[in-house]
Structures are given as C-alpha cells and as structure tokens.
C-alpha atoms as a PDB file:
ATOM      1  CA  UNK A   1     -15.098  -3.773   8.772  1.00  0.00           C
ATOM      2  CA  UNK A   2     -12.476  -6.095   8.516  1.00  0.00           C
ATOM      3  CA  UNK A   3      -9.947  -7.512  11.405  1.00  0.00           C
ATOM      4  CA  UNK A   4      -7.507 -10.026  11.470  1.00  0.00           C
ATOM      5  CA  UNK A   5      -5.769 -11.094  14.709  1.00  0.00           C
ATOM      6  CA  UNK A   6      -2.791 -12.983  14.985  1.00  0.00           C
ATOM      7  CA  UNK A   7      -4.102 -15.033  12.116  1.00  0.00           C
ATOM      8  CA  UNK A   8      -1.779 -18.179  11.187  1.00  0.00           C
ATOM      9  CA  UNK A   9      -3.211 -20.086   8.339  1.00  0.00           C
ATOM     10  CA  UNK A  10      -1.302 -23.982   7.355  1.00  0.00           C
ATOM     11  CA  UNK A  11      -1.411 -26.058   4.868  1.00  0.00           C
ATOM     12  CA  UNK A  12      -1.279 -29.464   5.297  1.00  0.00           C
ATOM     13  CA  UNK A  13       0.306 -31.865   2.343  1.00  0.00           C
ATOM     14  CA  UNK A  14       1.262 -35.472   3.589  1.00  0.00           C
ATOM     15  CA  UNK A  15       3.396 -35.087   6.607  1.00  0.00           C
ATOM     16  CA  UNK A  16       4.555 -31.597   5.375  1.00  0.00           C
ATOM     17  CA  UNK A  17       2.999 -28.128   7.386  1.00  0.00           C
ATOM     18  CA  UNK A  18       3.506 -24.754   4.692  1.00  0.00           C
ATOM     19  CA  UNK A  19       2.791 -21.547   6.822  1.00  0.00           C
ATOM     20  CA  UNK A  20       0.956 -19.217   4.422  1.00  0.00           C
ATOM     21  CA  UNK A  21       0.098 -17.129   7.194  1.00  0.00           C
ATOM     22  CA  UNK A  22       1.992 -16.328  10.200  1.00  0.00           C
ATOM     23  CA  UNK A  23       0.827 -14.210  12.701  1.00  0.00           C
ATOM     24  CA  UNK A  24      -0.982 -11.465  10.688  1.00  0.00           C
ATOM     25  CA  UNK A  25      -2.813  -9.067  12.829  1.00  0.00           C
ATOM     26  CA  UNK A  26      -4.143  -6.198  10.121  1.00  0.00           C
ATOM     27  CA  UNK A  27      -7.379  -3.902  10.716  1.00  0.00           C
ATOM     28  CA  UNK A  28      -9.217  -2.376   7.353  1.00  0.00           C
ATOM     29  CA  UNK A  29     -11.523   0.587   8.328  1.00  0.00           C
ATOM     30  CA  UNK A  30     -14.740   0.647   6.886  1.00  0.00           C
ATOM     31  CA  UNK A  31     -14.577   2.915   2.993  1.00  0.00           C
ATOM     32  CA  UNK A  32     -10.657   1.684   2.846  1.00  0.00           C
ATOM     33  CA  UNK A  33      -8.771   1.197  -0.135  1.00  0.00           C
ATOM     34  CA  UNK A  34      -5.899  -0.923   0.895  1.00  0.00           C
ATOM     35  CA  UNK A  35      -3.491  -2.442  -1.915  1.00  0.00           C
ATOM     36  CA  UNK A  36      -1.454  -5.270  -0.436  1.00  0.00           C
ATOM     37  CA  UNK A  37       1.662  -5.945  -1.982  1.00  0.00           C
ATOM     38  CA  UNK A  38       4.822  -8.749  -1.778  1.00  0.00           C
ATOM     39  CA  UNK A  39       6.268 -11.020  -3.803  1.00  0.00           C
ATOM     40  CA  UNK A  40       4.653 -14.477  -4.962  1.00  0.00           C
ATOM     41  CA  UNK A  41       4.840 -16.627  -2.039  1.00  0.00           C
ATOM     42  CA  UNK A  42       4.449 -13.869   0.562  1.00  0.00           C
ATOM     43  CA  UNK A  43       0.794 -15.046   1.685  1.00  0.00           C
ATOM     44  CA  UNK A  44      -1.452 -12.341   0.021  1.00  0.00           C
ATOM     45  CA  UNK A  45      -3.825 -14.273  -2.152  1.00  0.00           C
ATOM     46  CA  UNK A  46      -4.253 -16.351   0.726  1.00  0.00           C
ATOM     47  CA  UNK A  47      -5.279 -13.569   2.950  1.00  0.00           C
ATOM     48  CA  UNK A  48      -7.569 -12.651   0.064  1.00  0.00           C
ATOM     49  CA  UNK A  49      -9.054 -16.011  -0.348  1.00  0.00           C
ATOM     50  CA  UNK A  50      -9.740 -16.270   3.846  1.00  0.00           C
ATOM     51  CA  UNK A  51     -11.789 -13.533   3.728  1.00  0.00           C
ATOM     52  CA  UNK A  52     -14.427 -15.369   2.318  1.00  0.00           C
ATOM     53  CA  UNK A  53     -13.165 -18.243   3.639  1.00  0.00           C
ATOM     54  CA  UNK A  54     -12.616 -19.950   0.286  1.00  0.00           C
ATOM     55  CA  UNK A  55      -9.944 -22.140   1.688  1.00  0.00           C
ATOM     56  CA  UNK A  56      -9.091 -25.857   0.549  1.00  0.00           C
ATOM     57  CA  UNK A  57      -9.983 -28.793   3.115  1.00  0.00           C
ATOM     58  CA  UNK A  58      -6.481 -28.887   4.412  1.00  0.00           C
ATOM     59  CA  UNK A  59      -5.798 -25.217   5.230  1.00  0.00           C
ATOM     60  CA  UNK A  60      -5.781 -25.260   9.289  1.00  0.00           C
ATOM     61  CA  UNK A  61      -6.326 -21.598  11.117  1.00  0.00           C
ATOM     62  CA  UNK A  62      -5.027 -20.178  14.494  1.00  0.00           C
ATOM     63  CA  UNK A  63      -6.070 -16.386  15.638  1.00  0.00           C
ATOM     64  CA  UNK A  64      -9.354 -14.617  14.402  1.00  0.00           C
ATOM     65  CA  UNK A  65     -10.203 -13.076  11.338  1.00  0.00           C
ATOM     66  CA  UNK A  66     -13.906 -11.107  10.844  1.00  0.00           C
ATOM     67  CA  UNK A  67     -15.440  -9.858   8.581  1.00  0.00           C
ATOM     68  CA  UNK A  68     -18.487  -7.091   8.728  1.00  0.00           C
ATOM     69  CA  UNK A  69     -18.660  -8.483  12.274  1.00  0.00           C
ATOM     70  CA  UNK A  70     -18.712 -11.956  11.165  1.00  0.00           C
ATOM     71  CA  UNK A  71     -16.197 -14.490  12.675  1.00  0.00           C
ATOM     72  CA  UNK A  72     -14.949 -16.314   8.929  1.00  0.00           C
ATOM     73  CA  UNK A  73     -14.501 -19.351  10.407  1.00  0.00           C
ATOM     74  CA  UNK A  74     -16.467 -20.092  13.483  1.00  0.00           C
ATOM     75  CA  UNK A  75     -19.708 -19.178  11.181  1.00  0.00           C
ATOM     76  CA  UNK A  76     -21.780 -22.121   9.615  1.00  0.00           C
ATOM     77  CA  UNK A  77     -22.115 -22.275   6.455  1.00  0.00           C
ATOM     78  CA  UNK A  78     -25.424 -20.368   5.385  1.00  0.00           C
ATOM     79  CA  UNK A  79     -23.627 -17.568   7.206  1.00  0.00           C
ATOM     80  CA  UNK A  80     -21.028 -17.713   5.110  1.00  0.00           C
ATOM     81  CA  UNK A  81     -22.707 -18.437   1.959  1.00  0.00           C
ATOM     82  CA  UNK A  82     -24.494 -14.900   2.686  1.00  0.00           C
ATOM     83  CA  UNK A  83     -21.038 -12.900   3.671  1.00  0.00           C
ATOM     84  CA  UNK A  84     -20.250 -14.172   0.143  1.00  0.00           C
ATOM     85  CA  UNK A  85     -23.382 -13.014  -1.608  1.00  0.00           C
ATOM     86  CA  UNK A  86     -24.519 -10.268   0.093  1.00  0.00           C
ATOM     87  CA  UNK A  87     -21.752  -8.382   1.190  1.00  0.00           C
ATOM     88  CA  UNK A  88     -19.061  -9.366  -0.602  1.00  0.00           C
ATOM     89  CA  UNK A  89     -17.800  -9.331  -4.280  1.00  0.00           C
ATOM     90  CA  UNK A  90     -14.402 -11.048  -5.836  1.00  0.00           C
ATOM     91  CA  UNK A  91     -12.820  -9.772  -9.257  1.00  0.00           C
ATOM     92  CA  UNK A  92     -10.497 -12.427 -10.215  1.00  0.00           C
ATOM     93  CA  UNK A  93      -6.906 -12.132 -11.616  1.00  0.00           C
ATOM     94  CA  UNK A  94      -8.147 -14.717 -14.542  1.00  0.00           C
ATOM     95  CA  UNK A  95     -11.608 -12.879 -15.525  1.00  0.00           C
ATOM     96  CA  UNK A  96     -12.046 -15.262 -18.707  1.00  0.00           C
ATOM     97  CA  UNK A  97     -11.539 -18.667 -16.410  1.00  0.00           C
ATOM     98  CA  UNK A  98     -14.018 -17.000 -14.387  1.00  0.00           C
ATOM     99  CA  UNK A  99     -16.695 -17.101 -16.495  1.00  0.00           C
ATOM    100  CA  UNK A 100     -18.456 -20.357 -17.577  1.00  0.00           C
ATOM    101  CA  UNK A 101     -17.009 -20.959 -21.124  1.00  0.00           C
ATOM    102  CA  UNK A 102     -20.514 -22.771 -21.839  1.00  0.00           C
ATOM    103  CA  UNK A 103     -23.084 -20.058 -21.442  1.00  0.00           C
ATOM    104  CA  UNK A 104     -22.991 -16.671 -23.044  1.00  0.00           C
ATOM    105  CA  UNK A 105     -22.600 -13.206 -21.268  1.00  0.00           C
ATOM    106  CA  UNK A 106     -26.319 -12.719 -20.750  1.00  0.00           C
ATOM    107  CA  UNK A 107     -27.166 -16.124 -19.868  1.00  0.00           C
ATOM    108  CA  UNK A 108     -24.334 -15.845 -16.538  1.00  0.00           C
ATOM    109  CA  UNK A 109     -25.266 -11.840 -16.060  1.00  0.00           C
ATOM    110  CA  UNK A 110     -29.111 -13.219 -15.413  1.00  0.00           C
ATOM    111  CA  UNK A 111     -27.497 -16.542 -12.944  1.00  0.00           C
ATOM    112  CA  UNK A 112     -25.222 -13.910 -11.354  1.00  0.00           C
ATOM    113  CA  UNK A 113     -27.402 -11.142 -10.800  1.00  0.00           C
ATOM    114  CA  UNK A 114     -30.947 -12.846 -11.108  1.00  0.00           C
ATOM    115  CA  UNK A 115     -31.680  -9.354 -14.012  1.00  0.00           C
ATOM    116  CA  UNK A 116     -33.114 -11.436 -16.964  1.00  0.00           C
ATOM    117  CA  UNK A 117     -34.197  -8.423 -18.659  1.00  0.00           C
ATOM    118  CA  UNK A 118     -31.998  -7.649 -21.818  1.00  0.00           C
ATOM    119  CA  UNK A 119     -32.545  -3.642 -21.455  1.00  0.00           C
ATOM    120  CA  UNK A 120     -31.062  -3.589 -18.084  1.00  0.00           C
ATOM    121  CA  UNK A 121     -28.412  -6.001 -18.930  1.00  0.00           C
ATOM    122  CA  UNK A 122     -27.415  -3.766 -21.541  1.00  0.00           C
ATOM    123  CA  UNK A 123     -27.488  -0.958 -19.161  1.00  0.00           C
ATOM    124  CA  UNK A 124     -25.297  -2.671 -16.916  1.00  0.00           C
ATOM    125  CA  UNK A 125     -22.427  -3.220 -19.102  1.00  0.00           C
ATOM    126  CA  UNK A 126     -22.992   0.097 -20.711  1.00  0.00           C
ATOM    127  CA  UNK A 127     -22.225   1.674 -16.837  1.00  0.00           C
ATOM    128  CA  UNK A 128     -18.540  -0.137 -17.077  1.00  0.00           C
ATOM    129  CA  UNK A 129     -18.341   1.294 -20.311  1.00  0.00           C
ATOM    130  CA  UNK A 130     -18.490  -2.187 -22.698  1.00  0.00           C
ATOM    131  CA  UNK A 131     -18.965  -0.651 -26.077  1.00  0.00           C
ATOM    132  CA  UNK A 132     -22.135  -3.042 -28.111  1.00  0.00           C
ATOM    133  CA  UNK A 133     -23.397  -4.273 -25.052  1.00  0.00           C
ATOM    134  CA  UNK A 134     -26.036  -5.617 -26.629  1.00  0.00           C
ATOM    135  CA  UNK A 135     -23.567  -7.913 -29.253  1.00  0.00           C
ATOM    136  CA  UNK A 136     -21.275  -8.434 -25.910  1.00  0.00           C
ATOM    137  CA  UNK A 137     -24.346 -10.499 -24.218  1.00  0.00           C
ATOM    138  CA  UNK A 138     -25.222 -12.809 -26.881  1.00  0.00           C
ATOM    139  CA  UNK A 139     -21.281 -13.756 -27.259  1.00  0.00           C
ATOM    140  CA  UNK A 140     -19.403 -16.649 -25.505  1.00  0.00           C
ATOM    141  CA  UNK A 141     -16.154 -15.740 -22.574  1.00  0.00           C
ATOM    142  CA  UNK A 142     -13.841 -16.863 -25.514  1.00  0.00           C
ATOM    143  CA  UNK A 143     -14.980 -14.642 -27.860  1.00  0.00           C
ATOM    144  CA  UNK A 144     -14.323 -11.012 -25.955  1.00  0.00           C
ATOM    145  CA  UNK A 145     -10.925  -9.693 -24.983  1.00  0.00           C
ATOM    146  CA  UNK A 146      -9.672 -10.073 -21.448  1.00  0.00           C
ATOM    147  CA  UNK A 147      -9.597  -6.410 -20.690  1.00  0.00           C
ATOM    148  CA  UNK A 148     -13.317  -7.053 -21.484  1.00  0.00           C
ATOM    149  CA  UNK A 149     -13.907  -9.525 -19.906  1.00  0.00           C
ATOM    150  CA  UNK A 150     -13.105  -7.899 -16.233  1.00  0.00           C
ATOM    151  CA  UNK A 151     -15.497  -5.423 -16.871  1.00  0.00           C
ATOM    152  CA  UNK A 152     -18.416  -8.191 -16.795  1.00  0.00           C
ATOM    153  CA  UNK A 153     -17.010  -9.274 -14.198  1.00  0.00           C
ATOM    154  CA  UNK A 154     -16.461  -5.720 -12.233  1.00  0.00           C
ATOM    155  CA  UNK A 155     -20.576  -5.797 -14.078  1.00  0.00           C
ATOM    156  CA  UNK A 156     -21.582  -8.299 -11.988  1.00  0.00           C
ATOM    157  CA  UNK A 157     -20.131  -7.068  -8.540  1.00  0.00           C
ATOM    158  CA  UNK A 158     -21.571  -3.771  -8.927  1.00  0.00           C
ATOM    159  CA  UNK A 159     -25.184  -5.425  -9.611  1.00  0.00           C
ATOM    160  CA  UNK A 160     -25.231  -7.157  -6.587  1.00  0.00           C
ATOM    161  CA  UNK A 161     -24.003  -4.148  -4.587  1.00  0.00           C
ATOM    162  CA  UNK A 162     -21.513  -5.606  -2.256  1.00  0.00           C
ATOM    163  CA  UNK A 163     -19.425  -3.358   0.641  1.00  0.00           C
ATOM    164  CA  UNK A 164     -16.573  -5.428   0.566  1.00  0.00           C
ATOM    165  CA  UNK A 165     -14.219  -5.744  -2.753  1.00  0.00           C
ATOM    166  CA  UNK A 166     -11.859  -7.695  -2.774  1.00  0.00           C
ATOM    167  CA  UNK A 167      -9.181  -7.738  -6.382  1.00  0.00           C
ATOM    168  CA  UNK A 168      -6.560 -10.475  -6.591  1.00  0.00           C
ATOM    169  CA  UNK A 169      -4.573  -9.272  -9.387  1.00  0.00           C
ATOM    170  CA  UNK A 170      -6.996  -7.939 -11.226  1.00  0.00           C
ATOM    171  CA  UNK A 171      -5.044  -6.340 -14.067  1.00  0.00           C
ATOM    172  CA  UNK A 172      -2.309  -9.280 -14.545  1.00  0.00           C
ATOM    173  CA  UNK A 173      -3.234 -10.302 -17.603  1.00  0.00           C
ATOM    174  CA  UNK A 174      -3.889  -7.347 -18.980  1.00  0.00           C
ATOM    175  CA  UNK A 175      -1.809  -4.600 -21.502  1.00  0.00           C
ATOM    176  CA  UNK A 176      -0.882  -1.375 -19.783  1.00  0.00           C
ATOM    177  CA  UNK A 177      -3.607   0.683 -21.353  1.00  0.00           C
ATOM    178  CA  UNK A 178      -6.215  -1.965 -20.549  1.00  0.00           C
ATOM    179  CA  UNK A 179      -5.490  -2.136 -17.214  1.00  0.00           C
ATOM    180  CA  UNK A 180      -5.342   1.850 -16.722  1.00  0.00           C
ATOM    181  CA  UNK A 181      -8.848   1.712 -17.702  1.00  0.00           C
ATOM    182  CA  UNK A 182      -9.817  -1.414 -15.562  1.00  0.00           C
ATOM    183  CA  UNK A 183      -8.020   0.023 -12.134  1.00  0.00           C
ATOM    184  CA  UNK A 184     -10.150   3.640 -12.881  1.00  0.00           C
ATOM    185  CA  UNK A 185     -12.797   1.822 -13.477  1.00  0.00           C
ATOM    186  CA  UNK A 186     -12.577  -0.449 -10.650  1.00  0.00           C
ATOM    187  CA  UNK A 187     -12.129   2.029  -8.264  1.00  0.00           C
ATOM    188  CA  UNK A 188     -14.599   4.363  -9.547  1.00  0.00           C
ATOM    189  CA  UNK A 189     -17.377   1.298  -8.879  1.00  0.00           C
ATOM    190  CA  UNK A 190     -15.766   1.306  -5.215  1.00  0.00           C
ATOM    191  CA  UNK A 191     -16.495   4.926  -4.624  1.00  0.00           C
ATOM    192  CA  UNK A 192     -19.954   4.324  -6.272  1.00  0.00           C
ATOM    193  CA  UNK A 193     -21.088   1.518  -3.964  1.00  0.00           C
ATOM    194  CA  UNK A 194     -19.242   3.548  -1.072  1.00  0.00           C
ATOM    195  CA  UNK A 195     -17.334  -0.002  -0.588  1.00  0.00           C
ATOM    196  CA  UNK A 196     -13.862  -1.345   1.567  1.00  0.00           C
ATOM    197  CA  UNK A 197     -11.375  -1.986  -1.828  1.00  0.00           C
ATOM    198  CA  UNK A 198      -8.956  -4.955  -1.007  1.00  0.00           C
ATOM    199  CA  UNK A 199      -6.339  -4.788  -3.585  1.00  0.00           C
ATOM    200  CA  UNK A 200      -3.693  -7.579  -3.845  1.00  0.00           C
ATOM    201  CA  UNK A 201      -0.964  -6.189  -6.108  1.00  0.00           C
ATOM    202  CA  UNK A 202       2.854  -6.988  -7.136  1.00  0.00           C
ATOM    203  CA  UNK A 203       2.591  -3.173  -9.075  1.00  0.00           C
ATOM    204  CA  UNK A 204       3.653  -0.860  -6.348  1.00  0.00           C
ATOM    205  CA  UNK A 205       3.280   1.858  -8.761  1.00  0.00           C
ATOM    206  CA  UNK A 206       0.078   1.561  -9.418  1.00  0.00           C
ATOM    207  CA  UNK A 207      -0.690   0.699  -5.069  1.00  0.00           C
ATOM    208  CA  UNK A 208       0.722   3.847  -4.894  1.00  0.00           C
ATOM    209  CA  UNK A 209      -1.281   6.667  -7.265  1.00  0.00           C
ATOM    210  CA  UNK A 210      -4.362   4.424  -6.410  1.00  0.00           C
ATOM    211  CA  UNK A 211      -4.728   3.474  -2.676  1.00  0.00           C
ATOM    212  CA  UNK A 212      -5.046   5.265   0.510  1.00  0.00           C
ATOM    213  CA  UNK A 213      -2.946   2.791   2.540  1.00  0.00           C
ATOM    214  CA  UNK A 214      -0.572  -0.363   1.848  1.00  0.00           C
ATOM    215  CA  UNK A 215       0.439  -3.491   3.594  1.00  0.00           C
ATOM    216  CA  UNK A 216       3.592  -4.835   2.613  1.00  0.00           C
ATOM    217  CA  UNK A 217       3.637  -8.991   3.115  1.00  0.00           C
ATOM    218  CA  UNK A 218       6.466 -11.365   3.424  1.00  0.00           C
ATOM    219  CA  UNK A 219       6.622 -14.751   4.336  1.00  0.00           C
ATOM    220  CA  UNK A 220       2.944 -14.765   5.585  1.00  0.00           C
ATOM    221  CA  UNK A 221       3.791 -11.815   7.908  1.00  0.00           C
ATOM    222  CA  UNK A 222       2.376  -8.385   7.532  1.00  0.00           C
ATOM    223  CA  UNK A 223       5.665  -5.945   7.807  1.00  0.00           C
ATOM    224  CA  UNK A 224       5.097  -2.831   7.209  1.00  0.00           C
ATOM    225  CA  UNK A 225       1.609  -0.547   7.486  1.00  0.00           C
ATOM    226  CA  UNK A 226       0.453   2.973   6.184  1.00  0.00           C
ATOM    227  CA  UNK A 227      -0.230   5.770   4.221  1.00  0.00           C
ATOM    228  CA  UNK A 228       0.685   4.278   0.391  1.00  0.00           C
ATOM    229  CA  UNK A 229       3.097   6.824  -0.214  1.00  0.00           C
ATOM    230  CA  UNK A 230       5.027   7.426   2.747  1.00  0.00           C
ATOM    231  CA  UNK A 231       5.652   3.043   3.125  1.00  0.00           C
ATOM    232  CA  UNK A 232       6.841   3.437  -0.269  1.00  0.00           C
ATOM    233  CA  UNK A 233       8.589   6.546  -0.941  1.00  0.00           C
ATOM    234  CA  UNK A 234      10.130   5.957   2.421  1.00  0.00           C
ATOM    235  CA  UNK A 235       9.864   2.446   3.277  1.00  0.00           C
ATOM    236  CA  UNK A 236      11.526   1.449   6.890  1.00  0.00           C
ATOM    237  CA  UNK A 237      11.375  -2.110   7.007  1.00  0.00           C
ATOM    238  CA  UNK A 238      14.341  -3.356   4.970  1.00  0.00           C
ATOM    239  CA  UNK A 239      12.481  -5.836   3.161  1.00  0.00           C
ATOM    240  CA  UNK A 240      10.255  -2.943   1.428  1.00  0.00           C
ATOM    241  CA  UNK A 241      13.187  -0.871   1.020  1.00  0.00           C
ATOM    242  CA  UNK A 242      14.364  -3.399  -1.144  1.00  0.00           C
ATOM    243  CA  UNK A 243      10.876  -4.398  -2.893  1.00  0.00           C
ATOM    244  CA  UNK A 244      10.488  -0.385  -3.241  1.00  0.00           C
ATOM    245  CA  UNK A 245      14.300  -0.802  -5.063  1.00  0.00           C
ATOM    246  CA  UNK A 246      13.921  -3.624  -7.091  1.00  0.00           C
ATOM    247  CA  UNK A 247      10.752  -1.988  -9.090  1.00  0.00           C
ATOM    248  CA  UNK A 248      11.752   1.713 -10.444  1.00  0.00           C
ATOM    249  CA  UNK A 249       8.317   2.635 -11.563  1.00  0.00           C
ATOM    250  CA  UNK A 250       7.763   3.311  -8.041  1.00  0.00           C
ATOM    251  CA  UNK A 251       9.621   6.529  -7.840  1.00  0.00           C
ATOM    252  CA  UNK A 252       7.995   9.462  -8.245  1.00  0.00           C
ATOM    253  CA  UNK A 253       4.735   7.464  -9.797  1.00  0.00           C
ATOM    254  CA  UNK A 254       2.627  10.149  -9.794  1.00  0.00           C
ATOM    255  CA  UNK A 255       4.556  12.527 -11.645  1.00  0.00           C
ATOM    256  CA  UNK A 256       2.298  12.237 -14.479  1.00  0.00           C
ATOM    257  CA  UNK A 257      -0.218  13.809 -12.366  1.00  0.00           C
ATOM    258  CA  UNK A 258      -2.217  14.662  -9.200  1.00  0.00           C
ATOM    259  CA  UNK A 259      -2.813  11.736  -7.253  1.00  0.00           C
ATOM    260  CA  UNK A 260      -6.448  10.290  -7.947  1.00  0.00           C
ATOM    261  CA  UNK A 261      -8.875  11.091  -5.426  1.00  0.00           C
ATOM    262  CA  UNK A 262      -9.441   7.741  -4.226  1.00  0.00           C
ATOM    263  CA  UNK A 263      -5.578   7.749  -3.343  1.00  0.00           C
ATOM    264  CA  UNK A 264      -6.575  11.137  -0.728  1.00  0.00           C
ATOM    265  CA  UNK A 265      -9.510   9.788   0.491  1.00  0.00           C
ATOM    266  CA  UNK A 266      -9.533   9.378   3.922  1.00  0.00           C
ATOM    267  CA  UNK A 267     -11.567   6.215   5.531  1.00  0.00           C
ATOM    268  CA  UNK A 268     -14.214   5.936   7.667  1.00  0.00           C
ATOM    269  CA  UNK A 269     -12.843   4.647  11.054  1.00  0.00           C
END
C-alpha cells in the first residue's frame, strides 16, 4: 500500500541543505494502523506531507516513495491530484485553520464532498456524533469548538471514502477528554472504510493502546520498527529507550483496560 525506499528528502534555503529525511526505507501493509512517533524535528510531518506529495518548491528527493502503486513523485500532476482525492484523506493537527473561516459548515461540506443536500449533511455529521447537526452547518469554523471542529473534518474524509488516512497530530490542540473521543472516533471511521491509518504522534501512550505497529523517527531516520507495544515497553534502540523514559504515561498505558481492537488487529499483508 505504501513503500518508501531509501527516501532522502532536502530542503533547500539560500546556500543552506536541511535533511528532513535521510534514508528512510519503511513498508505500511495494506489495513495498517501505524502511529509514528519522535520528537519535533525528527522528520515525521514531513514523511506525512510526501505522501501526497504536498511538498514546498525547494524540497529535493532521492530514493522512491509509492503510494497505492503510485510513484509520488515521478507522477504528473492529474495523477497526483487523484491520489489526493480519491484515495487519500488528511485530518490536520489545526482542524479550525483548516476550514475556510469565510463559508459556513454546510457551504465547505457541499465543496468538499459535492452532497448539497441538507438531510444528508446532517446525517453525516450525525455519524461522527456532532450533536445539532443541523445548527452546526449553518455556523461559521470560529464559532464551534476545536474538538468539533475535527469531527467535520474526520466528516469530510469519511464522505469521500478514502483507503489511505493519514493524521498529523490530530488531537494537539485538543483537552484530554476531547481527544479520547476524537482518536475512538478516528479510528472507528478507519475500520469503517477498511482504510491504512497513518498516525503521526509525540503521545506514545496513546500510539500504544491505539496502533498495531510504531515507527520511531529521529533525525529523518526511521530507527526502530514493530509491534506498538513490544518497541515501547521494550524499546532496543537507545534513542527510544530514552523517548519511552522521558514520557511516563507510557508504562503500563493500558492498564485502564483491554487494548482496543484496532490495537490487535492484524494487517493485511
């Protein structure tokens, strides 16, 4: 589904090269749920954002990446353009700078998802659980919550039906309870659509009870693989061991409860 080879991605600023990517060679199966993890810096959003190729001008690429058998960047543009639309969906770490601060709910539900009709908008914020839908899609991004907000957005990837999400923080912003609710819900519309879940995270905790595998990232380099919990209850490379020490709520984070069943779910490979 999606393979990167020995991927090194530059930016170029002046006379000045920054390696965000250095040599990452990563495969995600096909009905994954992979949460990325490392420390601002370590190249994850980046990874994210190649993907779909949403790269500025003066990012420079060595190695291969695809994507749903698509080579990201040897394909033209209307290739591209339909990886984007039709077989992949983003859910943003900002969902309220997301959204056009011009146009109400309804208004960007019908541009996103060409669904003009107000029952089924309704019914599609009513299936990520937005209480009033029907108030929530004649108000403006600024006037609903953030916690809110991501469902729309989570709203608007699941109408389009995409096999490929990809979450770039999506629960930052977000208060502990409200972002519970958001990661359930998020991966809930995953198993739904029967889709790959790229999640890049700084909450190994939460990587943990949620996804089947991790990645652990530094300095652009992917350095350690597997199974969520055994990279993180036992991590071998000695930079996780000491991104597994420096954040507590790691240990034993499932204690609380059975893992969820998206954390046991085995992918298709």
């Amino acid at each position: 589904m999606i393979e990167a080879q020995d991927l090194v991605l530059e930016y170029v600023s002046g006379k000045r090269q920054i390696r965000a990517l250095d040599g990452v060679s990563l495969r995600i199966a096909a009905g994954d749920r992979l949460g990325i993890v490392g420390e601002s810096g370590s190249g994850k959003s980046t990874f994210g954002a190649a993907l779909g190729r949403l790269l500025p001008p003066s990012a420079h690429q060595t190695g291969a990446l695809r994507v749903d058998g698509v080579d990201v960047f040897e394909a033209d543009r209307d290739r591209i353009r339909e990886l984007r639309q039709n077989t992949m969906a983003f859910i943003p770490q900002d969902p309220v700078s997301s959204l056009d601060p011009t146009k109400r709910i309804g208004k960007q539900l019908a541009l996103a998802t060409g669904v003009r009709d107000r029952t089924a908008q309704t019914e599609m914020l009513d299936r990520v659980k937005i209480r009033q839908p029907a108030e929530v899609l004649r108000r403006y991004p600024f006037e609903i919550s953030g916690g809110m907000a991501q469902r729309v957005v989570i709203a608007i990837a699941m109408a389009r039906r995409p096999r490929i999400l990809v979450a770039d923080e999506p629960t930052a912003s977000l208060d502990s309870l409200v972002r519970d609710e958001v990661l359930a819900l998020m991966f809930a519309t995953a198993d739904e659509l029967s889709a790959t879940l790229v999640w890049l995270s700084h909450d190994l905790a939460a990587v943990r009870r949620w996804c089947g595998r991790v990645a652990v990232m530094h300095r652009g380099r992917v350095v350690e693989e597997g199974p969520a919990a055994d990279v993180l209850d036992d991590p071998q490379h000695e930079y996780t061991q000491e991104l597994v020490a420096s954040d507590p709520r790691n240990r034993r984070a499932t204690a609380g409860g059975p893992e969820p069943e998206h954390a046991r779910k085995e992918p298709v490979r």
